[in-house]
Protein backbone atom coordinates (compact mmCIF):
# COMPACT_ATOMS: atom_id res chain seq x y z
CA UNK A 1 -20.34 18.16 -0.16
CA UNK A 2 -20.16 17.37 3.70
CA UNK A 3 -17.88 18.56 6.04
CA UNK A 4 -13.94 17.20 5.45
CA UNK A 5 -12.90 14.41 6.28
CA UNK A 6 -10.86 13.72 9.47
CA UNK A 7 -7.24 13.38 8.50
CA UNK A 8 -5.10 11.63 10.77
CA UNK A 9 -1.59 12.25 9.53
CA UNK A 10 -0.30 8.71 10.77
CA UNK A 11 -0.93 5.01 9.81
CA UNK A 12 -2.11 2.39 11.90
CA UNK A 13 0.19 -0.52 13.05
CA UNK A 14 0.02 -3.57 15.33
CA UNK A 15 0.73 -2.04 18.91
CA UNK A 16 -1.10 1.08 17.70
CA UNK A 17 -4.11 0.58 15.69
CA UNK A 18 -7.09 2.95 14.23
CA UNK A 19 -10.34 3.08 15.21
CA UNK A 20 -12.48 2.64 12.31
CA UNK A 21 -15.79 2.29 11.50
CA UNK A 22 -15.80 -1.86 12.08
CA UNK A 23 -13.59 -1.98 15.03
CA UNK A 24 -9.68 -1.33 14.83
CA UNK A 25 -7.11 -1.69 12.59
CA UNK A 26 -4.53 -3.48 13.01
CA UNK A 27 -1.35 -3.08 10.45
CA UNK A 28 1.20 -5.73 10.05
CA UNK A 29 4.71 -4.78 8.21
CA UNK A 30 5.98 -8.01 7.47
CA UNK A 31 9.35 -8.21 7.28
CA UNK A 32 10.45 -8.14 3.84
CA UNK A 33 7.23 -8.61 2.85
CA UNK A 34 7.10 -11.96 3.22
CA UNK A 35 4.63 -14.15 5.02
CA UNK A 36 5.79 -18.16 5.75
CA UNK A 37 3.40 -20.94 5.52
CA UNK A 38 2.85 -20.73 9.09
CA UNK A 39 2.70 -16.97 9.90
CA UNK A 40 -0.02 -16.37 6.52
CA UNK A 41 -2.09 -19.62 8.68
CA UNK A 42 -1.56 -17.81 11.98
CA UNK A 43 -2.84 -14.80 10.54
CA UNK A 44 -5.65 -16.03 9.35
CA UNK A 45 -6.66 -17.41 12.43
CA UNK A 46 -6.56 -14.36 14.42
CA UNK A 47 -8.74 -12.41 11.86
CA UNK A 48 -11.32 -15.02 12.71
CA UNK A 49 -10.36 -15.14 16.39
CA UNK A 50 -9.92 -11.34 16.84
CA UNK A 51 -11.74 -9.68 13.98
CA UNK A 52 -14.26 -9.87 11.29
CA UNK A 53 -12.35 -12.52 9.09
CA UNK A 54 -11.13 -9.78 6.42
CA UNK A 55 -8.06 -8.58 5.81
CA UNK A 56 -6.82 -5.58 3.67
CA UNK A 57 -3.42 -5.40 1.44
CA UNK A 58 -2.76 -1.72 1.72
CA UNK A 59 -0.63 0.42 -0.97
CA UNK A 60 3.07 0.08 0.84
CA UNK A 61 3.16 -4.18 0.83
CA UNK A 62 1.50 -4.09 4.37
CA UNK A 63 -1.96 -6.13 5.78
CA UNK A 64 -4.46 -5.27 7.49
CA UNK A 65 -6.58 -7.11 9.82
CA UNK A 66 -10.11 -5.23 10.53
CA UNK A 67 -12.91 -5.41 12.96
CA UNK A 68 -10.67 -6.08 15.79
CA UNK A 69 -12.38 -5.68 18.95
CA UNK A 70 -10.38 -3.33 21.86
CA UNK A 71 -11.04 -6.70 24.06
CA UNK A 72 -9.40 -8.86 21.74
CA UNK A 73 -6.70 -6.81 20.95
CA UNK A 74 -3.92 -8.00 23.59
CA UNK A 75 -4.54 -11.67 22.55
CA UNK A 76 -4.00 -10.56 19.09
CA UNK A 77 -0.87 -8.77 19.43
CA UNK A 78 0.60 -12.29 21.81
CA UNK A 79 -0.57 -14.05 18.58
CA UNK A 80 1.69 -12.10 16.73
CA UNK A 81 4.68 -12.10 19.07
CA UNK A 82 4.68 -15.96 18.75
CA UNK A 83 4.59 -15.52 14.93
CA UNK A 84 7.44 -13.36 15.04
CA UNK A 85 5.49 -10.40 13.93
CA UNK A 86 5.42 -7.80 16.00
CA UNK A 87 7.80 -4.86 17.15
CA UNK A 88 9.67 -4.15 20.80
CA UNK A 89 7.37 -1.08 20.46
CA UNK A 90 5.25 1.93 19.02
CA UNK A 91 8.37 4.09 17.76
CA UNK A 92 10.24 1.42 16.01
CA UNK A 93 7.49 -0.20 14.57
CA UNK A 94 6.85 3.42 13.29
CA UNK A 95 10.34 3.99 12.22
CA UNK A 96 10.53 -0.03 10.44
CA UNK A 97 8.70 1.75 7.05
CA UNK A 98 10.03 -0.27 4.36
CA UNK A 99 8.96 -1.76 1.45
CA UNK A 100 11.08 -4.31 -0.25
CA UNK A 101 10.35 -5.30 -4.40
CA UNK A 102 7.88 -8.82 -4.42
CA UNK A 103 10.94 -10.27 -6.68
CA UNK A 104 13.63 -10.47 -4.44
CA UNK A 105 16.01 -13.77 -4.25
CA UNK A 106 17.33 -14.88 -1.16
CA UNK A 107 20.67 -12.94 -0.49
CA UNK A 108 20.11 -10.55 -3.76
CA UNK A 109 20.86 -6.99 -3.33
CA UNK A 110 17.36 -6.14 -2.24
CA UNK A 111 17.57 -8.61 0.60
CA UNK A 112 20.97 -7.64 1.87
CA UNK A 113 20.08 -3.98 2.18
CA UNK A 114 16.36 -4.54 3.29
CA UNK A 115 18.03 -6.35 6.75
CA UNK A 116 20.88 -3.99 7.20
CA UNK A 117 18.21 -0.82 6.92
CA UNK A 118 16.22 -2.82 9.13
CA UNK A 119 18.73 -3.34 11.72
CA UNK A 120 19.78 0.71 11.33
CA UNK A 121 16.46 1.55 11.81
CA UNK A 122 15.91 -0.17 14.98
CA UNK A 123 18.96 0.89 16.76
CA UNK A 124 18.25 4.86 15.32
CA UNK A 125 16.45 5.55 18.52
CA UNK A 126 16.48 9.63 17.99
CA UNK A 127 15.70 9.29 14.34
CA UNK A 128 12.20 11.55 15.08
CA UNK A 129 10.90 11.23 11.59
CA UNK A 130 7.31 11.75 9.99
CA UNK A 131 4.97 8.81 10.73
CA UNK A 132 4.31 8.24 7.13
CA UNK A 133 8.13 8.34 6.41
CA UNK A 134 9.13 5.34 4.53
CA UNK A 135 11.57 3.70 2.56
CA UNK A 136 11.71 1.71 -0.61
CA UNK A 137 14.37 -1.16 -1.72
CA UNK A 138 14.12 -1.67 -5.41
CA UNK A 139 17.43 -3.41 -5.98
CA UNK A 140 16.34 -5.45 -9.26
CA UNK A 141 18.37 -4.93 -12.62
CA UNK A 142 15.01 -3.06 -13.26
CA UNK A 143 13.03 -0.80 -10.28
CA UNK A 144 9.48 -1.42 -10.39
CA UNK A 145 8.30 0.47 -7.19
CA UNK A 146 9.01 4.14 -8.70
CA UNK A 147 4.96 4.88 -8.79
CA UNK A 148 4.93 3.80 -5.22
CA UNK A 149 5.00 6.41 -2.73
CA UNK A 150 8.22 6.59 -0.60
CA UNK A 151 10.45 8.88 1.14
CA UNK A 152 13.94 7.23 0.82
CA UNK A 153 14.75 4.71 -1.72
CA UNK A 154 17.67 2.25 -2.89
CA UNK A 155 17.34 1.00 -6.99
CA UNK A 156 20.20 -1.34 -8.49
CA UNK A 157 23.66 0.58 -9.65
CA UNK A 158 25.89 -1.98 -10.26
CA UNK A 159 26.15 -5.68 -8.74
CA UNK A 160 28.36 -4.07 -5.88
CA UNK A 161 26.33 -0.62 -5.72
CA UNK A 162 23.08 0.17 -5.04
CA UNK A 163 21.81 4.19 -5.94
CA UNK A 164 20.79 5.95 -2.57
CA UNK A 165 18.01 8.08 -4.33
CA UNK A 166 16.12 11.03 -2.62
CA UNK A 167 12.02 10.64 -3.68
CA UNK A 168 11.36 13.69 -5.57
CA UNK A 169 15.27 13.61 -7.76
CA UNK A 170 15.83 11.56 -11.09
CA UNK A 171 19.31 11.37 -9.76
CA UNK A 172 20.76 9.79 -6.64
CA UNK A 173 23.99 8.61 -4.69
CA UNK A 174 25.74 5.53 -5.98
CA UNK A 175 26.84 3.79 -2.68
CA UNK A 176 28.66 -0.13 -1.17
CA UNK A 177 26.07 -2.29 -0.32
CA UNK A 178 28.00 -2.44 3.08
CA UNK A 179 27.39 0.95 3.73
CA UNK A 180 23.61 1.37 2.59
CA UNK A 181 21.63 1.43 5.69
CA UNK A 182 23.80 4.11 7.04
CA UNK A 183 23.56 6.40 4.00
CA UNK A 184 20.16 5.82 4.36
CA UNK A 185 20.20 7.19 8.18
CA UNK A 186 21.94 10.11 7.21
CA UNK A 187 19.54 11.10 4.19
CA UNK A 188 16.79 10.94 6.41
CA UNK A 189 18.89 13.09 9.38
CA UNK A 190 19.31 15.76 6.10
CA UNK A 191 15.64 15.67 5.55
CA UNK A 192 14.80 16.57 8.66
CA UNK A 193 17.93 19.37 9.69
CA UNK A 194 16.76 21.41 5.92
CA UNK A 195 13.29 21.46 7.08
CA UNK A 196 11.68 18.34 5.46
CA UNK A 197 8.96 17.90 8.47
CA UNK A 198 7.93 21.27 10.19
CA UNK A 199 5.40 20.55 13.07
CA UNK A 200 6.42 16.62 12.39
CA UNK A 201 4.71 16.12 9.15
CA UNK A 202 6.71 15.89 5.60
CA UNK A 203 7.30 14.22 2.68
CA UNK A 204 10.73 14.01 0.52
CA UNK A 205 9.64 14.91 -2.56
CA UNK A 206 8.17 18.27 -0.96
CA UNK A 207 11.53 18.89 0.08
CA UNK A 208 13.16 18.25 -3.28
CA UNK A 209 10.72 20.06 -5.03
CA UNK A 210 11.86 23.32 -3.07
CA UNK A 211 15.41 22.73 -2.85
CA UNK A 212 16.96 19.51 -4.82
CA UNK A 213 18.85 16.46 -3.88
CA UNK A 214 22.41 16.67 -2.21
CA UNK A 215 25.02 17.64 -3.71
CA UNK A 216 26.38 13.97 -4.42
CA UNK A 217 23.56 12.81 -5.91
CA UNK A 218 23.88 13.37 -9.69
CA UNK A 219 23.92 10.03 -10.98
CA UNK A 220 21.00 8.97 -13.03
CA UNK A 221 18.13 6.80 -12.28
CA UNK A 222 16.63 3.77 -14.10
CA UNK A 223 13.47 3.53 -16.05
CA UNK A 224 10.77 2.10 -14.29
CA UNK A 225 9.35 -1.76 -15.15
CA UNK A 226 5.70 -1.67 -15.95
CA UNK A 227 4.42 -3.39 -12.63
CA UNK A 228 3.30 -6.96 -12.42
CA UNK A 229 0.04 -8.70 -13.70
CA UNK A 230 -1.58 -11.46 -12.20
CA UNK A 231 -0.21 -14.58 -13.68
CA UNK A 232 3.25 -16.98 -13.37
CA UNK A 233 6.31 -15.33 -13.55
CA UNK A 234 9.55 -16.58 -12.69
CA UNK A 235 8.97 -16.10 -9.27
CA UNK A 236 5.82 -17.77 -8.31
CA UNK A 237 2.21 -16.89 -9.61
CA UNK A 238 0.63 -13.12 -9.05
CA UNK A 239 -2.90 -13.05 -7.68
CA UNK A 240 -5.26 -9.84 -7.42
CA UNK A 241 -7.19 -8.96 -4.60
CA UNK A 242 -10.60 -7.87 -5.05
CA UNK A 243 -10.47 -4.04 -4.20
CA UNK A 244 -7.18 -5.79 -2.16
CA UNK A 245 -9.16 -7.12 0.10
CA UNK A 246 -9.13 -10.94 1.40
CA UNK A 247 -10.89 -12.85 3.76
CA UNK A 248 -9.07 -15.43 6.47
CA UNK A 249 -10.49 -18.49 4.73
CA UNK A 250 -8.60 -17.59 1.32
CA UNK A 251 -5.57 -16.68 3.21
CA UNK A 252 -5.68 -20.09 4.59
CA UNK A 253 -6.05 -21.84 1.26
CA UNK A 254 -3.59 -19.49 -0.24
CA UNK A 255 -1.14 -20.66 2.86
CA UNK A 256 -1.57 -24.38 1.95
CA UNK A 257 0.31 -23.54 -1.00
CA UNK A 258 3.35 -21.68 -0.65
CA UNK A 259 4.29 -18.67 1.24
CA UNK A 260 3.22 -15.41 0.19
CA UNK A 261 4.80 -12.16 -0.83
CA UNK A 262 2.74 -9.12 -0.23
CA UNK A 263 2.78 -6.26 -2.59
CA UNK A 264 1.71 -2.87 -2.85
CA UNK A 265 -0.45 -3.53 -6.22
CA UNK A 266 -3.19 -5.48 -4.53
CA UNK A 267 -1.63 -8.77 -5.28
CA UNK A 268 0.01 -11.43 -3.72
CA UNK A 269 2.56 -13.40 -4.75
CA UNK A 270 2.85 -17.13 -4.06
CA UNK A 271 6.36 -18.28 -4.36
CA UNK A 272 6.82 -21.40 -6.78
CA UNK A 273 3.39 -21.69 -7.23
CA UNK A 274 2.61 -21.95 -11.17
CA UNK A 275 -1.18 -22.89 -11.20
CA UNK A 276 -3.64 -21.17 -8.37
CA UNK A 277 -7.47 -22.54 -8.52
CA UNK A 278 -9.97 -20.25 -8.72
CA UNK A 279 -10.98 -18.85 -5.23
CA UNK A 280 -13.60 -16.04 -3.64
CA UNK A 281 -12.32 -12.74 -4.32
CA UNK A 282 -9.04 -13.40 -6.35
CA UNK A 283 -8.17 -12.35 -9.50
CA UNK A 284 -6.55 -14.61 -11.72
CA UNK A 285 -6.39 -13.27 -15.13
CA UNK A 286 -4.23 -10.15 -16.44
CA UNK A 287 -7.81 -8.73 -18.48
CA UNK A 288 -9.96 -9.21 -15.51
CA UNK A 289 -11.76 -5.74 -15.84
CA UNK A 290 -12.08 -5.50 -11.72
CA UNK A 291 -8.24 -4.35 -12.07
CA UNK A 292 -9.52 -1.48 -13.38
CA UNK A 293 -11.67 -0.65 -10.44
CA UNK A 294 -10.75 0.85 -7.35
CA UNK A 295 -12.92 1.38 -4.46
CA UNK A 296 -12.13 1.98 -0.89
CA UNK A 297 -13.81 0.27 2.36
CA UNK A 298 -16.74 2.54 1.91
CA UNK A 299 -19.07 3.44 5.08
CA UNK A 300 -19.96 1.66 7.62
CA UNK A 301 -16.66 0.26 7.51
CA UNK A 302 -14.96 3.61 7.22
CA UNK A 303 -15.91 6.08 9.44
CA UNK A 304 -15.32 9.27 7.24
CA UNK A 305 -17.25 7.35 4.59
CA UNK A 306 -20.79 8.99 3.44
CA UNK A 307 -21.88 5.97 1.69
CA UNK A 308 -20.87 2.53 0.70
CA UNK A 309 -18.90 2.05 -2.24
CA UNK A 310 -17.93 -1.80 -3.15
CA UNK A 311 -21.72 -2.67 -4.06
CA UNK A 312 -21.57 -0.19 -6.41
CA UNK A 313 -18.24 -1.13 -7.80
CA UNK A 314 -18.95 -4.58 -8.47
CA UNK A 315 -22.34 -3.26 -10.05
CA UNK A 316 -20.68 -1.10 -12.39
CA UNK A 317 -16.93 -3.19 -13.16
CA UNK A 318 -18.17 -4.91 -16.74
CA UNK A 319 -19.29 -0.90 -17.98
CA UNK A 320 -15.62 0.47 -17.67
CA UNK A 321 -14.09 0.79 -20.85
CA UNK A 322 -10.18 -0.72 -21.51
CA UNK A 323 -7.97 1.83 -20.86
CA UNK A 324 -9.99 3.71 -18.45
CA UNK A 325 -10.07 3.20 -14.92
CA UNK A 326 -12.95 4.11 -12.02
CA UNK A 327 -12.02 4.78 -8.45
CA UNK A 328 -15.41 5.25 -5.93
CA UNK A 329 -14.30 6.99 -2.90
CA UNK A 330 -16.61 7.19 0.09
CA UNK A 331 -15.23 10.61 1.14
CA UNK A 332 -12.85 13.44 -0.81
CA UNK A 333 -9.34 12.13 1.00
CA UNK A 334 -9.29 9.44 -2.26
CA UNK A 335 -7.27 6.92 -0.23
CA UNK A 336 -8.16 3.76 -2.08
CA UNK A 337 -6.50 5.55 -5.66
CA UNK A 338 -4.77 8.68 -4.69
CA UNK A 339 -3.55 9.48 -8.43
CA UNK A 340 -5.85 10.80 -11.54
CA UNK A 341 -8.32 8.37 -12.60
CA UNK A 342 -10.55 8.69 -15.70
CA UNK A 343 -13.86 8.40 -14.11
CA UNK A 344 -14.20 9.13 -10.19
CA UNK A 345 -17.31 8.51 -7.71
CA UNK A 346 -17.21 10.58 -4.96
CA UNK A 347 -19.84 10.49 -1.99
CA UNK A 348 -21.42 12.90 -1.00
CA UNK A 349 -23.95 11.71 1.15
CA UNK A 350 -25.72 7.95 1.16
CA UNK A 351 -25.89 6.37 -2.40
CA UNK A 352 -25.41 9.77 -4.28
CA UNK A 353 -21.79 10.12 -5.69
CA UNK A 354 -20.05 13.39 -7.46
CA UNK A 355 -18.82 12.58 -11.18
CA UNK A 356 -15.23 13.70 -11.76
CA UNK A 357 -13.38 12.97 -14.73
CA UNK A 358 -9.61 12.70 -15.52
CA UNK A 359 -8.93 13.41 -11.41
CA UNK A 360 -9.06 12.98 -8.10
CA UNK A 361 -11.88 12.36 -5.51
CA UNK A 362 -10.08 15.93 -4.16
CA UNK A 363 -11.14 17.91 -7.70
CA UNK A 364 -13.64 19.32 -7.55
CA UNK A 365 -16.85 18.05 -10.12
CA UNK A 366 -18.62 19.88 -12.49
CA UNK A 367 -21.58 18.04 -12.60
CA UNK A 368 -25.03 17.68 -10.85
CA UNK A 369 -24.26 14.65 -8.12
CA UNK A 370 -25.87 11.33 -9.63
CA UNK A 371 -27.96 8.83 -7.82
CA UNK A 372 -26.12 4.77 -6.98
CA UNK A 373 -29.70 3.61 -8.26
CA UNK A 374 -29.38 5.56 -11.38
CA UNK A 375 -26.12 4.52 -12.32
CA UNK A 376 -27.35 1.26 -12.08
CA UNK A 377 -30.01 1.64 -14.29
CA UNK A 378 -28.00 3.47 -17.04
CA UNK A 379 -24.09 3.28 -16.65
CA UNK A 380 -23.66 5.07 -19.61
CA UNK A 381 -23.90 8.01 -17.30
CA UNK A 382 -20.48 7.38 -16.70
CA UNK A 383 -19.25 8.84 -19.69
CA UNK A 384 -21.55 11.91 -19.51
CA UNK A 385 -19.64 15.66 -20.63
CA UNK A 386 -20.21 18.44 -18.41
């Protein structure tokens, strides 16, 4: 395998964006996920004004706009000033990590503690924590963002209560509604004075792994919700994303609908919406076998990718068996399907991929590296034993 990849321990956002292998990225976090009629238009428009048209729904709820040129970039970010979109600056926009459940209701428990964190957050000007820090608000009778990764997290404890829960602990602190945001502050202040982010980089669970939760947390968790499905819930309708990627013109047709939740399964959710007609690159049906598929942006697009890896995908969806799952991953870092799938791809250099079952594109393969063209020809080699 090539040389390892670049890691850059910190995510893009709006006022500071990555350099990638199609021009920047630019991260939006909406605010509680949620995108009006007007701001998912204005959006759209600035991909085509200031990008390359496509748009990314990455695994914490947030978008993506790519191929945004450095010249274009101011007029983007006075686009989204205008659309109420963007931060007062770098460090808050770092510090505003939060993900909020698709099926919050206007002034549920969920959207009461999503704007008081929100506000805390803002004002917690020497809160110095990790720039992938982030926090979680699951407030529904039933949590269904416990597979998502997060450092902080609020799930439902009574209709007064939420449970302040450290990531890592099957317990947590039941705690007022009123005073949730600032329990949330001081969990992250305990993270960092017990050593949770030496050198500025840390994650929760790391933390609870080698010491526990607080003291006060010893009340038990929930069990998880299976997560969502494209199709009409009570809610609105669930759409996939093709490998959670969209492109402005969808977004626009999308917008003509309803306003849009955004979701950290590659899906959106339109909000009253029952019926969606068919459009380029969504997926509409709870068997559709791309859900099964995960590929990343693959190279050129990527600049630690070796080779391109969507092509392939789409070549090879209809050959995955039910139950299993394939993730192709243009380098080892795995970001498009960081957990164990059964069948990996892993490039190693243009069009030749690494075969890794029941893992990671980290694990390491046991196998002789197999050729796009071949796999192709004969996806049976899939399935091939050691």
């Amino acid at each position: 395998m090539s040389g390892a990849p670049k890691v850059y321990g910190w995510c893009p956002g709006a006022l500071r964006p990555m350099m990638s292998g199609d021009g920047l990225i630019v991260r939006l976090r909406a605010p509680l996920g949620r995108l009006s009629q007007r701001q998912a238009h204005g959006i759209a428009d600035l991909s085509l004004s200031c990008g390359n048209g496509l748009m990314d729904l990455s695994s914490r709820g947030n978008l993506q706009l790519r191929g945004i040129t450095e010249g274009s970039h101011a007029k983007l970010l006075c686009g989204l000033d205008k659309l109420d979109l963007l931060d007062t600056d770098v460090t808050q926009e770092a510090r505003r990590n939060i993900l909020c459940t698709p099926l919050w209701q206007q002034g549920d428990l969920t959207h009461q503690v999503a704007d008081q964190l929100a506000d805390a957050l803002s004002k917690a000007s020497d809160l110095a924590l990790p720039s992938k820090f982030g926090f979680a608000v699951d407030c529904g009778l039933t949590p269904v963002l416990q597979d998502i990764s997060a450092d902080i997290r609020f799930e439902y404890h009574t209709d007064t209560e939420v449970l302040l829960v450290a990531d890592g602990a099957p317990t947590g602190r039941p705690t007022p509604v009123a005073d949730a945001a600032e329990a949330a502050v001081e969990l992250a202040l305990w993270f960092l004075s017990h050593g949770g982010a030496p050198e500025g980089r840390g994650r929760m669970h790391r933390l609870i792994a080698r010491r526990g939760p607080p003291h006060a947390h010893g009340t038990r968790r929930r069990k998880s919700a299976l997560k969502p499905r494209p199709g009409t819930t009570a809610s609105g309708c669930f759409v996939g994303l093709e490998f959670g990627q969209i492109s402005a013109e969808t977004l626009h047709q999308l917008a003509d609908r309803s306003a849009l939740r955004l979701t950290p399964w590659h899906m959106l959710l339109l909000e009253e919406v029952n019926q969606i007609t068919p459009l380029p690159g969504l997926i509409l049906e709870a068997t559709d076998p791309r859900l099964q598929v995960f590929a990343c942006t693959g190279a050129p697009g990527c600049l630690q990718a070796l080779s391109s890896t969507r092509a392939l995908a789409r070549d090879l969806v209809e050959h995955i068996p039910p139950g299993q799952t394939l993730h192709i991953s243009g380098c080892e870092k795995g970001c498009a399907y960081p957990k164990t799938a059964s069948l990996v791809l892993r490039a190693t250099e243009t069009d030749c991929f690494d075969l890794i079952h029941n893992g990671t594109a980290a694990d390491e393969s046991k196998m002789s590296p197999l050729d796009a063209a071949a796999l192709r020809a004969s996806p049976d080699l899939l399935q091939k034993s050691p």
